[in-house]
N, C-alpha and C. Protein backbone atom coordinates (compact mmCIF):
# COMPACT_ATOMS: atom_id res chain seq x y z
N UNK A 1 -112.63 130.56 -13.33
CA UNK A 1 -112.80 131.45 -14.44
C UNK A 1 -112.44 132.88 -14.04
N UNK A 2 -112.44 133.34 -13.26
CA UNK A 2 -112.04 134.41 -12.30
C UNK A 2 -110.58 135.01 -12.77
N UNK A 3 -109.81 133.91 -12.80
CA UNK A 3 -108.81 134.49 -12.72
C UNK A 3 -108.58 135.00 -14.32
N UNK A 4 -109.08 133.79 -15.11
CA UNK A 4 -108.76 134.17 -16.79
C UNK A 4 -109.19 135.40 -17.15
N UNK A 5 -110.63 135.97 -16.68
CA UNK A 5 -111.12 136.95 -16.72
C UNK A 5 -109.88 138.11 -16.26
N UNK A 6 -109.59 138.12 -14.79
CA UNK A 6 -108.29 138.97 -14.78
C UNK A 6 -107.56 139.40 -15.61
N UNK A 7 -107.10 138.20 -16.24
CA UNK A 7 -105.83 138.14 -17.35
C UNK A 7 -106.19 139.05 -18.69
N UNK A 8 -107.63 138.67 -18.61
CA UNK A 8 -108.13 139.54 -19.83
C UNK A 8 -108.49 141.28 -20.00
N UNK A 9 -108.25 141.37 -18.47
CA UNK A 9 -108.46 143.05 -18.39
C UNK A 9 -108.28 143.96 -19.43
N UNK A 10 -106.66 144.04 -19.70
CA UNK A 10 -105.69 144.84 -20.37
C UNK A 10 -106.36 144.67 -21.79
N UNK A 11 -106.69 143.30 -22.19
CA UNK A 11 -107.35 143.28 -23.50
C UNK A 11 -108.85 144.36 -23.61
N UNK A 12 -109.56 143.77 -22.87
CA UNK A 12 -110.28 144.47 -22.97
C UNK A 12 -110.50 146.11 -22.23
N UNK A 13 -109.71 147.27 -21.88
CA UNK A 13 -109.36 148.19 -21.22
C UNK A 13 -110.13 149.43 -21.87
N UNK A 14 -110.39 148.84 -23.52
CA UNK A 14 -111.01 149.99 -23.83
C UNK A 14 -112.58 150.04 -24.00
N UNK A 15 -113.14 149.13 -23.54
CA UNK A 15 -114.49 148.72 -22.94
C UNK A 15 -114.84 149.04 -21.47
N UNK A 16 -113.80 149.71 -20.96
CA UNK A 16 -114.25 150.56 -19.36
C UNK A 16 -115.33 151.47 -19.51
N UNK A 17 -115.63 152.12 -20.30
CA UNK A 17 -116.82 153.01 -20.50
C UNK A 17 -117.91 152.42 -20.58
N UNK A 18 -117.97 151.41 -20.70
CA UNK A 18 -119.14 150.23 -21.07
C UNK A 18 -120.00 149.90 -20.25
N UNK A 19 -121.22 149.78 -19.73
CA UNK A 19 -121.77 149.09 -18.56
C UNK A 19 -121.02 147.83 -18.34
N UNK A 20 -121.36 147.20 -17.14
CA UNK A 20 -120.81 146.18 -15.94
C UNK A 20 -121.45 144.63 -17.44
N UNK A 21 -122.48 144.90 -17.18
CA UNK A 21 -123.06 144.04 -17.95
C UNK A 21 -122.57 143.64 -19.39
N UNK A 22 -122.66 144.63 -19.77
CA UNK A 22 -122.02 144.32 -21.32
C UNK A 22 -120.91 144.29 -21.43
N UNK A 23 -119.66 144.61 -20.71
CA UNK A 23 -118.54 144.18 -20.37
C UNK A 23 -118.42 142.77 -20.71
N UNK A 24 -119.08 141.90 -19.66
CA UNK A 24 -119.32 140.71 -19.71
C UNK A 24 -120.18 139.84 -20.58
N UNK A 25 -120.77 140.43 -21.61
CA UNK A 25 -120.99 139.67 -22.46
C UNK A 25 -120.64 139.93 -23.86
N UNK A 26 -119.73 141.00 -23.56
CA UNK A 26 -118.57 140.70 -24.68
C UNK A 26 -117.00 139.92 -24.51
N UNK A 27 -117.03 140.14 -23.08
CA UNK A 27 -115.82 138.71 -22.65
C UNK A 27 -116.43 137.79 -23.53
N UNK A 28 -117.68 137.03 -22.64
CA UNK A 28 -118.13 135.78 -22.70
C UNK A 28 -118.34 135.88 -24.77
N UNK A 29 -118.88 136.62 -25.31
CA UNK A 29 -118.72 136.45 -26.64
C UNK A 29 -117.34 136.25 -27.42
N UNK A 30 -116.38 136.56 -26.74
CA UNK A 30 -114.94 136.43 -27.55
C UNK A 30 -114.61 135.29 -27.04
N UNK A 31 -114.43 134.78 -25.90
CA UNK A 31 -114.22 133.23 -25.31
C UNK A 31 -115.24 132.47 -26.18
N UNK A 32 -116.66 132.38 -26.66
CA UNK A 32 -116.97 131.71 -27.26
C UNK A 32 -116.60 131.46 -28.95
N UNK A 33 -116.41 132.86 -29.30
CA UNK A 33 -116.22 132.67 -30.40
C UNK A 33 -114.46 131.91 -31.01
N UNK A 34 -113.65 132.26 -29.95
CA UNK A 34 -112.03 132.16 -29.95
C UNK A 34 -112.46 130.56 -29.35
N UNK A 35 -112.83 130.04 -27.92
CA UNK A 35 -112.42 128.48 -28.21
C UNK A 35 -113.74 127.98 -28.61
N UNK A 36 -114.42 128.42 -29.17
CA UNK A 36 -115.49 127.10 -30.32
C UNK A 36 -116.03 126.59 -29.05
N UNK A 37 -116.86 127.56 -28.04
CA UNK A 37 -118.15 126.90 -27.73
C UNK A 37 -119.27 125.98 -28.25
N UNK A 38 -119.68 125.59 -28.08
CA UNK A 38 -121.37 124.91 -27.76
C UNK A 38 -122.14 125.83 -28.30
N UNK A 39 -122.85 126.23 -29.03
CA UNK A 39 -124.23 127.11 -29.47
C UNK A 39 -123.79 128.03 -30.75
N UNK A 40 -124.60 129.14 -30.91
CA UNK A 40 -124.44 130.00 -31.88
C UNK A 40 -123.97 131.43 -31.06
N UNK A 41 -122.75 131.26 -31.16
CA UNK A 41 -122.13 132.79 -30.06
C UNK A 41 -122.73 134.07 -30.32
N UNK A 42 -123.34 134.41 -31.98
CA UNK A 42 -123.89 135.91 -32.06
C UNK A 42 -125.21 135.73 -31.72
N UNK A 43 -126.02 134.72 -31.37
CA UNK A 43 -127.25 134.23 -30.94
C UNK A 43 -127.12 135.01 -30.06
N UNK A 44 -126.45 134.36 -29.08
CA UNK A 44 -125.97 134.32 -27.23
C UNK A 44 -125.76 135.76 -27.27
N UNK A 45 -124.63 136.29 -27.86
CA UNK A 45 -124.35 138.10 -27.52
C UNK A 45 -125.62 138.88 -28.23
N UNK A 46 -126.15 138.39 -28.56
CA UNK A 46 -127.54 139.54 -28.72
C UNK A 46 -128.83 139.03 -27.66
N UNK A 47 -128.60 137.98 -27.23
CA UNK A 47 -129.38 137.48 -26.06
C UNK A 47 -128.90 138.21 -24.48
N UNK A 48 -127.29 138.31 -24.34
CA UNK A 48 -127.10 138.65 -23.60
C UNK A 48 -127.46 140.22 -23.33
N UNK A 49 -127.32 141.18 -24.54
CA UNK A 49 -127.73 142.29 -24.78
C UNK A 49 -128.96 142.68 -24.09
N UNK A 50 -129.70 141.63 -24.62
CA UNK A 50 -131.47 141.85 -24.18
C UNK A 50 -132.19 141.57 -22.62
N UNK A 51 -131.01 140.57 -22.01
CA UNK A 51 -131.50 139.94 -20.97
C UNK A 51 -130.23 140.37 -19.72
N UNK A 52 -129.30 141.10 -20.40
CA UNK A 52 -128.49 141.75 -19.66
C UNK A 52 -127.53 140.11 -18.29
N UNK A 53 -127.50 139.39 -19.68
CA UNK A 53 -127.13 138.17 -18.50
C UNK A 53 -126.33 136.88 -19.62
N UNK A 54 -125.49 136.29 -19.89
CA UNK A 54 -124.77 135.67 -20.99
C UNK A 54 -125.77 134.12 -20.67
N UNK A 55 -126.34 133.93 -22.03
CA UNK A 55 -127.34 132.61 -22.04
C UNK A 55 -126.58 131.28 -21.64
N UNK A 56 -126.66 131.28 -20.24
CA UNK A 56 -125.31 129.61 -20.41
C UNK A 56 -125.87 127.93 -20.46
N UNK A 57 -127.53 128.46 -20.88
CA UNK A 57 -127.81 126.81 -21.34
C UNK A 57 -128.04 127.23 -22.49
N UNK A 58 -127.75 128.30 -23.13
CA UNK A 58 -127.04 127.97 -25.16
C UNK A 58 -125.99 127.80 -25.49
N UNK A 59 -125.15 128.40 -24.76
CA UNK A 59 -123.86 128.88 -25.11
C UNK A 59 -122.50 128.38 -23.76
N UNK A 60 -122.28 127.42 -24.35
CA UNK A 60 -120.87 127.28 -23.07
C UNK A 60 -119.88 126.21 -23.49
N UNK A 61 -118.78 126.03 -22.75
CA UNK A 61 -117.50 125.49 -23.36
C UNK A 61 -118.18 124.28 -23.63
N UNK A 62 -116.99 123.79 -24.48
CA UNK A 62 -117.10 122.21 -24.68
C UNK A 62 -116.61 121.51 -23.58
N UNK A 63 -116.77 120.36 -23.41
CA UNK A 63 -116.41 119.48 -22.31
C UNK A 63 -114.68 119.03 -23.08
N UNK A 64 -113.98 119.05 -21.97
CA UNK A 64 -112.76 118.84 -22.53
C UNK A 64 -112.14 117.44 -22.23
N UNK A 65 -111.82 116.76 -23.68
CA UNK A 65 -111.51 115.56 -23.86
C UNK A 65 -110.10 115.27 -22.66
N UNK A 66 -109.96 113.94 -21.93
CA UNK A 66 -109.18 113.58 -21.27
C UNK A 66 -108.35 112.39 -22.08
C-alpha cells in the first residue's frame, strides 16, 4: 500500500498544511469511497477524525474475487 499512497501525493499536495494524521484519513476516505469498501466511509472519516487513526475493523477493501 506504500507505494499507491506515493502515487497519490501530487493528488493530494494541497493537503500539506494538514496534520500527519488527517492527511491519512482523508487518503484512506477517498480509497474507500472511490473503490467501494466494506463499511460506511463517512462513518470511518469522522471516526478517524476523533481517534486520530482510520477504523480498519469498519472500514476496509473488499476481498478481491480470483
Amino acid at each position: 500500500m506504500a507505494a499507491q499512497i506515493d502515487e497519490d501525493a501530487d493528488d493530494f499536495a494541497n493537503n500539506a498544511s494538514l496534520p500527519e494524521w488527517k492527511q491519512w484519513c482523508i487518503k484512506f476516505y477517498v480509497r474507500c469511497v472511490n473503490y467501494g469498501w466494506n463499511g460506511k466511509c463517512d462513518d470511518c472519516l469522522r471516526s478517524c477524525e476523533g481517534q486520530l487513526d482510520w477504523p480498519t475493523d469498519q472500514c476496509f477493501p473488499r476481498k478481491q474475487r480470483r
